[in-house]
C-alpha atoms as a PDB file:
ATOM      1  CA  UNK A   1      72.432 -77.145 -23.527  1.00  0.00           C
ATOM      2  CA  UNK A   2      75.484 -75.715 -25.473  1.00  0.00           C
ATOM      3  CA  UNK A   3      79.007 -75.295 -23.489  1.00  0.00           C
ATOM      4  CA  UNK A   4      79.751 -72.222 -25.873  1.00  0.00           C
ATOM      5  CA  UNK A   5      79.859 -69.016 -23.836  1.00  0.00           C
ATOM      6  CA  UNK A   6      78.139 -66.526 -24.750  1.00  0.00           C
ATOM      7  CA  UNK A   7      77.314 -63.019 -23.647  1.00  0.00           C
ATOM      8  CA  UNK A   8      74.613 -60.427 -23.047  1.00  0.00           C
ATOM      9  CA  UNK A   9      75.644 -58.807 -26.595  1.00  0.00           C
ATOM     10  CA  UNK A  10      75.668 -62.228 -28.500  1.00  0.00           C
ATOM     11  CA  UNK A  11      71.300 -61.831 -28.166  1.00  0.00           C
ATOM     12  CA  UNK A  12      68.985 -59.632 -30.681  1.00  0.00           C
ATOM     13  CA  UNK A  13      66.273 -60.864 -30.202  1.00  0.00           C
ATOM     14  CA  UNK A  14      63.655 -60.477 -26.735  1.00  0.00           C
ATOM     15  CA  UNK A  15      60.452 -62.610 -26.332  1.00  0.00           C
ATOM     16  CA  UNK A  16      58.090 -61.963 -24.053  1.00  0.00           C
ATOM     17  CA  UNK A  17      54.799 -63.760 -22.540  1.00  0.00           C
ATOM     18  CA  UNK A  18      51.767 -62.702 -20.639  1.00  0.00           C
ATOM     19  CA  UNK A  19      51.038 -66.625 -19.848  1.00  0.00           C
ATOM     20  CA  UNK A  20      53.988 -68.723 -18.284  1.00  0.00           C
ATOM     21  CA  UNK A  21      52.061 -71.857 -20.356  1.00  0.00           C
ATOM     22  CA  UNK A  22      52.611 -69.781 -23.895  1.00  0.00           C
ATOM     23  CA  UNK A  23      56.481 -69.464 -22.346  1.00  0.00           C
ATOM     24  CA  UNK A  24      56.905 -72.869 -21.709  1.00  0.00           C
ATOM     25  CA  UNK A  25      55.614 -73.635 -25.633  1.00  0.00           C
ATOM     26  CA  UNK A  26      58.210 -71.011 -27.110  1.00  0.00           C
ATOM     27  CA  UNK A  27      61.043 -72.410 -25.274  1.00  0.00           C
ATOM     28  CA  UNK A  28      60.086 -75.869 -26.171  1.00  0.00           C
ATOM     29  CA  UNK A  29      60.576 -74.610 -30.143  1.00  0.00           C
ATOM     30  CA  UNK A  30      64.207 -73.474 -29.358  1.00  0.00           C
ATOM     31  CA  UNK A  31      66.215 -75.270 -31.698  1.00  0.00           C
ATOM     32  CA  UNK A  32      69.441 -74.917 -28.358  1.00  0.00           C
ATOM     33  CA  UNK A  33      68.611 -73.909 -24.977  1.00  0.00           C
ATOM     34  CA  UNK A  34      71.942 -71.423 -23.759  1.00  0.00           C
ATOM     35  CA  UNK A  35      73.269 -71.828 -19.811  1.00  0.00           C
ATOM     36  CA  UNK A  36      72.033 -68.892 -17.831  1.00  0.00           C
ATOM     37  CA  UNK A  37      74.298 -65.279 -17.847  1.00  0.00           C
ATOM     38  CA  UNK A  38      74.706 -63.910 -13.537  1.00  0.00           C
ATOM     39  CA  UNK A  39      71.762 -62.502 -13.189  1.00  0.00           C
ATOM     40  CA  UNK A  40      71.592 -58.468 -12.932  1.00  0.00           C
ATOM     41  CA  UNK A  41      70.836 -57.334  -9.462  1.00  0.00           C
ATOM     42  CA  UNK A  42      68.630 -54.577 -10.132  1.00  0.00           C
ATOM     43  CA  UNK A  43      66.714 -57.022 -12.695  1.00  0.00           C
ATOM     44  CA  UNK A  44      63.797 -59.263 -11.544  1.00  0.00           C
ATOM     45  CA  UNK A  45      63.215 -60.552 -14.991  1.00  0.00           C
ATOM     46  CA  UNK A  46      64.187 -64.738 -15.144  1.00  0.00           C
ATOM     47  CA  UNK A  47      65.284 -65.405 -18.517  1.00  0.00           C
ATOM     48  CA  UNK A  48      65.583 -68.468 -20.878  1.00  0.00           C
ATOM     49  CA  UNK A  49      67.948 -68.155 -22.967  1.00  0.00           C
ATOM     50  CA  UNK A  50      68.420 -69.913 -26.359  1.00  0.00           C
ATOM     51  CA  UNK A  51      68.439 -69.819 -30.163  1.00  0.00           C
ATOM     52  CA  UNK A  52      66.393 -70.389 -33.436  1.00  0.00           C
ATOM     53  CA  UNK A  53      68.946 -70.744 -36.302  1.00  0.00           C
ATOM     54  CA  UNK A  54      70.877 -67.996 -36.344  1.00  0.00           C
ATOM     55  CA  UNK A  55      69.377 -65.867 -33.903  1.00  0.00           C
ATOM     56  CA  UNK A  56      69.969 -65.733 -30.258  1.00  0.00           C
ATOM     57  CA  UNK A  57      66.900 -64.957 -28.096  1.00  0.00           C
ATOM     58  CA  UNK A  58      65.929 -63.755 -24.945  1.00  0.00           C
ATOM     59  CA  UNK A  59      62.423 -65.061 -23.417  1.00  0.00           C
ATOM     60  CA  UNK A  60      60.828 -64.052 -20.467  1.00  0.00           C
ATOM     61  CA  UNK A  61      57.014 -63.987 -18.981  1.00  0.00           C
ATOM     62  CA  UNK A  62      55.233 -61.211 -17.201  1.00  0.00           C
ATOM     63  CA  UNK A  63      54.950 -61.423 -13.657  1.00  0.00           C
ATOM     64  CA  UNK A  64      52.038 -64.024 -12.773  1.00  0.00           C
ATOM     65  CA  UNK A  65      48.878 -61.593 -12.209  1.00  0.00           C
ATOM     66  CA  UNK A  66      50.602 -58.947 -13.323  1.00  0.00           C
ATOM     67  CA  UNK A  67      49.292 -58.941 -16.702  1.00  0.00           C
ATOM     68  CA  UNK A  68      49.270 -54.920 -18.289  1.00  0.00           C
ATOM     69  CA  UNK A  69      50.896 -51.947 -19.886  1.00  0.00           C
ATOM     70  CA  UNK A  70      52.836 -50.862 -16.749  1.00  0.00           C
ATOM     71  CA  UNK A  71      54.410 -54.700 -16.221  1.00  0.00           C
ATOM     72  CA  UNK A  72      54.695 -55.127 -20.175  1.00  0.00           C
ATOM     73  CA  UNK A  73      57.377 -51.992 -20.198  1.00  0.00           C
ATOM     74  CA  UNK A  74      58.632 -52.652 -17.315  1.00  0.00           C
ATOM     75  CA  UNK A  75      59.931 -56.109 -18.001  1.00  0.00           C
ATOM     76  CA  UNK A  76      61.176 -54.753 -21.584  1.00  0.00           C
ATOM     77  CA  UNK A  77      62.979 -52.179 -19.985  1.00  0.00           C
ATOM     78  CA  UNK A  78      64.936 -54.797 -17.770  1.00  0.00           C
ATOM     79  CA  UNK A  79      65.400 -56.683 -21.116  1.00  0.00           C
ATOM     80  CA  UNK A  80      66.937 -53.437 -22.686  1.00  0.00           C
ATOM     81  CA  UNK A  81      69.019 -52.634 -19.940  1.00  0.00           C
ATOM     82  CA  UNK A  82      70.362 -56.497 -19.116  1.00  0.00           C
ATOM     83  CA  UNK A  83      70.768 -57.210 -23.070  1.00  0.00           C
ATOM     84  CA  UNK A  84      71.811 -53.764 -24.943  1.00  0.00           C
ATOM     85  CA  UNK A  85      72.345 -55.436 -28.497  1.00  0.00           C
ATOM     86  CA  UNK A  86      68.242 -56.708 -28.968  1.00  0.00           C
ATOM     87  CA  UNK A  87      67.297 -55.523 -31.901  1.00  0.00           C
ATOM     88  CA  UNK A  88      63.666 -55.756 -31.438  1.00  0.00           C
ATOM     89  CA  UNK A  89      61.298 -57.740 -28.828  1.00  0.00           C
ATOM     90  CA  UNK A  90      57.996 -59.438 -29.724  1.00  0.00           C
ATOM     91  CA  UNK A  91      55.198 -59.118 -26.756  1.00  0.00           C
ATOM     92  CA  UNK A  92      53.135 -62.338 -27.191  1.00  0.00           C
ATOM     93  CA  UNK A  93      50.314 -61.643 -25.272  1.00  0.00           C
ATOM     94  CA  UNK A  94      46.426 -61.975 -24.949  1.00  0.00           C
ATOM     95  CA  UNK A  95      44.761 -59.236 -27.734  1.00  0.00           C
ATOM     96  CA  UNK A  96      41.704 -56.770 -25.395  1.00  0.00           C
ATOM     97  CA  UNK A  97      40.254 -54.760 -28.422  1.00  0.00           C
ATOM     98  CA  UNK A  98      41.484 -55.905 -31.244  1.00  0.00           C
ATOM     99  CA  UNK A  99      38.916 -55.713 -33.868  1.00  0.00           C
ATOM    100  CA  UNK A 100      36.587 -58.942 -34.490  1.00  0.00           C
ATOM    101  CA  UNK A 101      37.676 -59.170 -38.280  1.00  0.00           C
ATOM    102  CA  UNK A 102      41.805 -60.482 -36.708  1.00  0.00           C
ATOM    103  CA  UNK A 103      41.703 -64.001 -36.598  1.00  0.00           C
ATOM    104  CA  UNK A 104      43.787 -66.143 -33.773  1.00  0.00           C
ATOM    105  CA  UNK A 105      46.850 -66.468 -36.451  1.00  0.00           C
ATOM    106  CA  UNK A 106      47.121 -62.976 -37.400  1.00  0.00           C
ATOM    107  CA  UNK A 107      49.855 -61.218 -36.597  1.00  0.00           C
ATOM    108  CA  UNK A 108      49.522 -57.600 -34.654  1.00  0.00           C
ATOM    109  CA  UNK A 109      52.602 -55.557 -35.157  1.00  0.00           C
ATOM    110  CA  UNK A 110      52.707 -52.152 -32.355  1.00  0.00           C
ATOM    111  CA  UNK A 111      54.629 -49.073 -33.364  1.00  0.00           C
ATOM    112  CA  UNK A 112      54.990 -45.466 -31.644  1.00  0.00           C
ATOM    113  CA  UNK A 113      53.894 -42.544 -33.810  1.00  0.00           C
ATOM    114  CA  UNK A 114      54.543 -39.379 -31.325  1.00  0.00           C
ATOM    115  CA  UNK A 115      53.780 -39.989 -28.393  1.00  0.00           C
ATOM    116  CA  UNK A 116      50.622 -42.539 -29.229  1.00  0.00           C
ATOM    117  CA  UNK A 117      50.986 -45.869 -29.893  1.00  0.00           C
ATOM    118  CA  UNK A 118      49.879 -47.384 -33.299  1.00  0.00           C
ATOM    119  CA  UNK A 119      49.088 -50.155 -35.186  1.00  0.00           C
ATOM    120  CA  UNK A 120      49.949 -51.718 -38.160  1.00  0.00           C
END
């Protein structure tokens, strides 16, 4: 772990995991692992904090059996609220009905258009 301090506003970047086992893999490929911020009361998220280069990054896991869209924006809502300068977040999670022709190392990127969510 690094002594520099650091605050909720130093991270950009929010990662999170259906499976704690794909967590425990992404933290492992931190190149630093950041000492814990006081946690937020009204958030039940448990963060991992740490850094890839230049970027400082948030990563978190879903709830064990809790696996969905109503955990998966719940959970980035906490991240929002408990780290207000990420940029983006990347949802690593298991793909249900994604066509046959995406292979395992494709990449899946989600974007709202109105009020539906879209692919690109």
């Amino acid at each position: 772990m690094t002594s520099q301090p650091r605050t909720r506003n130093d991270y950009t970047v929010g990662w999170v995991y259906a499976l704690p086992k794909k967590q425990t893999a992404a933290i492992a490929i931190l190149d630093q692992e950041h000492a814990n911020l006081p946690k937020l009361s009204d958030d039940p998220n448990t963060y991992t904090l740490g850094s890839i280069g230049d970027h400082n990054i948030i990563i978190t896991c879903l709830p064990i059996s809790k696996i969905g869209i109503i955990s998966t924006t719940m959970v980035a809502t906490h991240i929002v609220h408990a780290f207000p300068s990420v940029k983006f977040s990347l949802i690593v999670k298991i793909g249900n009905s994604i066509p046959p022709k995406v292979k395992l190392s494709n990449v899946i990127v989600s974007i709202l258009i109105g009020q539906y969510p879209g692919v690109i």
